[in-house]
N, C-alpha and C. Protein backbone atom coordinates (compact mmCIF):
# COMPACT_ATOMS: atom_id res chain seq x y z
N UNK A 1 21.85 13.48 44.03
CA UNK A 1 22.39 12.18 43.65
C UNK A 1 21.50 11.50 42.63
N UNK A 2 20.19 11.92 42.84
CA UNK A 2 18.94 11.22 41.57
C UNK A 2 19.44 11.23 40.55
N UNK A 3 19.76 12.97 40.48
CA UNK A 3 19.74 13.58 38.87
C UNK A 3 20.89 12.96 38.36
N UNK A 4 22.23 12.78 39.36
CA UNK A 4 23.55 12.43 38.58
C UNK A 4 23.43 11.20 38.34
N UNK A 5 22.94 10.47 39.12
CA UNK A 5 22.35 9.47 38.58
C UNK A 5 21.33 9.06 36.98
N UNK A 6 20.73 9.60 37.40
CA UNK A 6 20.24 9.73 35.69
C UNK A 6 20.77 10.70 34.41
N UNK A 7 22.05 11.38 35.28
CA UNK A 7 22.75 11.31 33.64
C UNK A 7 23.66 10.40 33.50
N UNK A 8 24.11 9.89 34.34
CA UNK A 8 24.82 8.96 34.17
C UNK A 8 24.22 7.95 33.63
N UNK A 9 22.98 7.70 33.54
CA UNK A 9 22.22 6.31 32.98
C UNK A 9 21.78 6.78 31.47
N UNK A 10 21.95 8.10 31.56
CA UNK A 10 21.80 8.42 30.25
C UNK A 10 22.71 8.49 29.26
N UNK A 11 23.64 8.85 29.80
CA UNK A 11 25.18 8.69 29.40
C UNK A 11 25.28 7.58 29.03
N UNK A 12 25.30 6.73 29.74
CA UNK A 12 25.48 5.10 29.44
C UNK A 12 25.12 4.63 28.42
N UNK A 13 23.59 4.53 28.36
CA UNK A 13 22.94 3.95 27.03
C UNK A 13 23.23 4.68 25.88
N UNK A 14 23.61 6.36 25.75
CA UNK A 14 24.32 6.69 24.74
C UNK A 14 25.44 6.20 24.19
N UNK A 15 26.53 5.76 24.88
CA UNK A 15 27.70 5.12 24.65
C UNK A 15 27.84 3.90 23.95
N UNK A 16 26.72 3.29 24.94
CA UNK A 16 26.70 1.84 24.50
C UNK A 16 27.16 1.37 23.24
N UNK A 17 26.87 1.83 22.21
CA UNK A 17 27.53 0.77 21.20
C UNK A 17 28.66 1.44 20.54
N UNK A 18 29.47 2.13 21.16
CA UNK A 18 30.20 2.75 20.93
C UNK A 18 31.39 2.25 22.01
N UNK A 19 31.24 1.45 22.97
CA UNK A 19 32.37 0.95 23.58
C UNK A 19 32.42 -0.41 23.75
N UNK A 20 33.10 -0.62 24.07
CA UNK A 20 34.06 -3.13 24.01
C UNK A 20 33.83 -2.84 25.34
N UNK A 21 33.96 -2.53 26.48
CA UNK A 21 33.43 -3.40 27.65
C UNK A 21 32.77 -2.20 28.60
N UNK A 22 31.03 -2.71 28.33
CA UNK A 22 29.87 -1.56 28.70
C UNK A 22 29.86 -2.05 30.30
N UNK A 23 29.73 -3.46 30.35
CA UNK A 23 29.58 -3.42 31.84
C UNK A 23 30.69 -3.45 32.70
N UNK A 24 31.54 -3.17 32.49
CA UNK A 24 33.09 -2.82 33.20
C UNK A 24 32.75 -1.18 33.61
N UNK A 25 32.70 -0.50 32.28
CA UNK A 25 32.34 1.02 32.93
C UNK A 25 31.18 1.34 33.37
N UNK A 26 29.49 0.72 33.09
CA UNK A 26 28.86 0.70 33.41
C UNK A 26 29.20 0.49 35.63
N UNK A 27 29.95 -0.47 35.94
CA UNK A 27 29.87 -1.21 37.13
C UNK A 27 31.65 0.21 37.73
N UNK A 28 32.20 0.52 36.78
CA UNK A 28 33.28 1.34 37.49
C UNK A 28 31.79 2.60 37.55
N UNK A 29 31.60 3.40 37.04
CA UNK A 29 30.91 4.52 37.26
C UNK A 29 30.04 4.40 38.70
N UNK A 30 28.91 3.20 38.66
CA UNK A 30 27.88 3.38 39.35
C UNK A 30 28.95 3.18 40.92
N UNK A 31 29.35 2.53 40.88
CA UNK A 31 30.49 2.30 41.71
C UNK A 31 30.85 3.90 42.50
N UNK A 32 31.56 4.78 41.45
CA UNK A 32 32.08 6.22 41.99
C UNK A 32 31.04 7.06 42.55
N UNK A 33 29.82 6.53 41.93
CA UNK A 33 28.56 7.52 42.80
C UNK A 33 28.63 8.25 43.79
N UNK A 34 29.16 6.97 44.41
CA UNK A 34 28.63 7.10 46.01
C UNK A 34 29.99 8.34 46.31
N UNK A 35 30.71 8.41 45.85
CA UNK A 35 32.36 8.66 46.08
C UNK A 35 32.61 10.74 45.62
N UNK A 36 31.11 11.08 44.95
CA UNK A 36 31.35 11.84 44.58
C UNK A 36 29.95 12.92 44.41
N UNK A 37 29.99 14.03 44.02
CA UNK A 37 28.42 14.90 44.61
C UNK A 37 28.29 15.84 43.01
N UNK A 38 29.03 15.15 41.93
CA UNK A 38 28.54 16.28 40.80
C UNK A 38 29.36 15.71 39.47
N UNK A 39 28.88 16.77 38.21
CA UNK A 39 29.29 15.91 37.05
C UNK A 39 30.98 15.72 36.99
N UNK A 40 31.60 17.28 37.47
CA UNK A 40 32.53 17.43 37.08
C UNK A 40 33.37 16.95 38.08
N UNK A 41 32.99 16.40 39.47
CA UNK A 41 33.94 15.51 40.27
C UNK A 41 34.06 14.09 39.58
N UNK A 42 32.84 13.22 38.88
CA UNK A 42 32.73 12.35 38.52
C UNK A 42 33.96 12.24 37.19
N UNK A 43 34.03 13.09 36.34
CA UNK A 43 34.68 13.25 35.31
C UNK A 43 35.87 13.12 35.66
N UNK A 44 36.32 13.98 37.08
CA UNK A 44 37.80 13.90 37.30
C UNK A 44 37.74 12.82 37.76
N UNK A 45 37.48 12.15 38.37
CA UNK A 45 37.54 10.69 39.16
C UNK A 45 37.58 9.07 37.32
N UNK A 46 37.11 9.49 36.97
CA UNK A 46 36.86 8.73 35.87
C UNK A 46 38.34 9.17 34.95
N UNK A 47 38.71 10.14 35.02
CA UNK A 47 39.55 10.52 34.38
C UNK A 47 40.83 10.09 34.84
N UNK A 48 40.86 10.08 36.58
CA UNK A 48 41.95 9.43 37.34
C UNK A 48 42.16 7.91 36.70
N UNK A 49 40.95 7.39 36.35
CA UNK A 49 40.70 5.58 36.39
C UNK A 49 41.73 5.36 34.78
N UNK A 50 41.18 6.31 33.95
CA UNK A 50 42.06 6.40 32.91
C UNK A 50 43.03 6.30 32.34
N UNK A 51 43.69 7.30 33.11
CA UNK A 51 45.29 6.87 33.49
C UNK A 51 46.13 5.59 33.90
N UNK A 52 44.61 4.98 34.97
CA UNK A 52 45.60 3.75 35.63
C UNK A 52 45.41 2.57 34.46
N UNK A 53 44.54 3.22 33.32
CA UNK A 53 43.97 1.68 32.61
C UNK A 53 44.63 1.30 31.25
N UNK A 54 44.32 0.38 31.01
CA UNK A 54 45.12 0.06 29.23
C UNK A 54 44.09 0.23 28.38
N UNK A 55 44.42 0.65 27.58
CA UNK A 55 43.29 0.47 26.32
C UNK A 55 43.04 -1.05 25.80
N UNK A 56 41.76 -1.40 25.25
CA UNK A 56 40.89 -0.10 24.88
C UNK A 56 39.88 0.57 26.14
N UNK A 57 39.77 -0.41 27.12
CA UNK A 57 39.18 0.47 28.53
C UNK A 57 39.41 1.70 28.39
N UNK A 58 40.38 2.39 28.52
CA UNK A 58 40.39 3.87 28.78
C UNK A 58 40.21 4.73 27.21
N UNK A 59 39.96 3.83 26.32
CA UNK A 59 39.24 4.67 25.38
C UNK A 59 37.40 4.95 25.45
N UNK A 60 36.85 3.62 26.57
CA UNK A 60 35.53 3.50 26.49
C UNK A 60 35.29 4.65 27.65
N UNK A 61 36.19 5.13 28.52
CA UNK A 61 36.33 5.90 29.88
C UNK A 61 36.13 7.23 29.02
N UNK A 62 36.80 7.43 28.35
CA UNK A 62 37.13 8.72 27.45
C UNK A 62 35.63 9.03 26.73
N UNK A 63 35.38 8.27 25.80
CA UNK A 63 33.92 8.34 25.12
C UNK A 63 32.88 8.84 26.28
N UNK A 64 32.90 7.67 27.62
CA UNK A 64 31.92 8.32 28.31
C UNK A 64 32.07 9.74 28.96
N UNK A 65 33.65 9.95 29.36
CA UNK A 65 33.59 11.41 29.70
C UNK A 65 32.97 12.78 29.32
N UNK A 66 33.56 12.40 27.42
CA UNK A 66 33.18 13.02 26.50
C UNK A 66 31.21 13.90 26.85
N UNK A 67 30.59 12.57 26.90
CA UNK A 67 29.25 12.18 26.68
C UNK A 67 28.22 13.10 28.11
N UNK A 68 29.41 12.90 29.20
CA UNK A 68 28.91 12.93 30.69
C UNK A 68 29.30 14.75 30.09
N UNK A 69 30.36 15.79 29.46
CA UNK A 69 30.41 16.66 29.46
C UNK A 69 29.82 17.43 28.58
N UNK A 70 29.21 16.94 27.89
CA UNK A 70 27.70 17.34 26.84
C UNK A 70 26.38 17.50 27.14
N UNK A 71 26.51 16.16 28.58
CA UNK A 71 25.23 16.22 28.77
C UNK A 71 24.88 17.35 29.74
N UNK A 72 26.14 17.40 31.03
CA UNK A 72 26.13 18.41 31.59
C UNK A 72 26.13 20.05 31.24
N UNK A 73 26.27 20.21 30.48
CA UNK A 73 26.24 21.68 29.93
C UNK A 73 24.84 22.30 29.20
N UNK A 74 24.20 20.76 29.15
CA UNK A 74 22.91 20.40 28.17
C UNK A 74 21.87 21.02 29.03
């Protein structure tokens, strides 16, 4: 949970100026933590949120996915 944790914080500050509302996904992500045990559950779960959202939210969801599946392979 550390490590996903710190890609996820890494993720984050990568994004950052690249998305309109940081602490919305910042506060949805840290949120799913608890909800989930790896990158690629997180991704699908984030990916679920996506669907339910309007843009531009689910474009800032998308960027971070993007970001979370780069880092993981990294």
């Amino acid at each position: 949970m550390t490590e996903l944790k710190a890609l996820v914080e890494e993720a984050l500050f990568d994004v950052r100026p690249y998305v309109e509302y940081y602490n919305r996904l910042r506060e949805l992500v840290l949120g799913l933590l608890s909800e989930v045990n790896g990158v690629e559950a997180l991704i699908a779960r984030l990916e679920e949120e996506a669907s339910r959202v309007k843009e531009p939210f689910r474009t800032d969801i998308r960027i971070l996915t993007m970001k979370l599946r780069g880092l993981g392979q990294g």
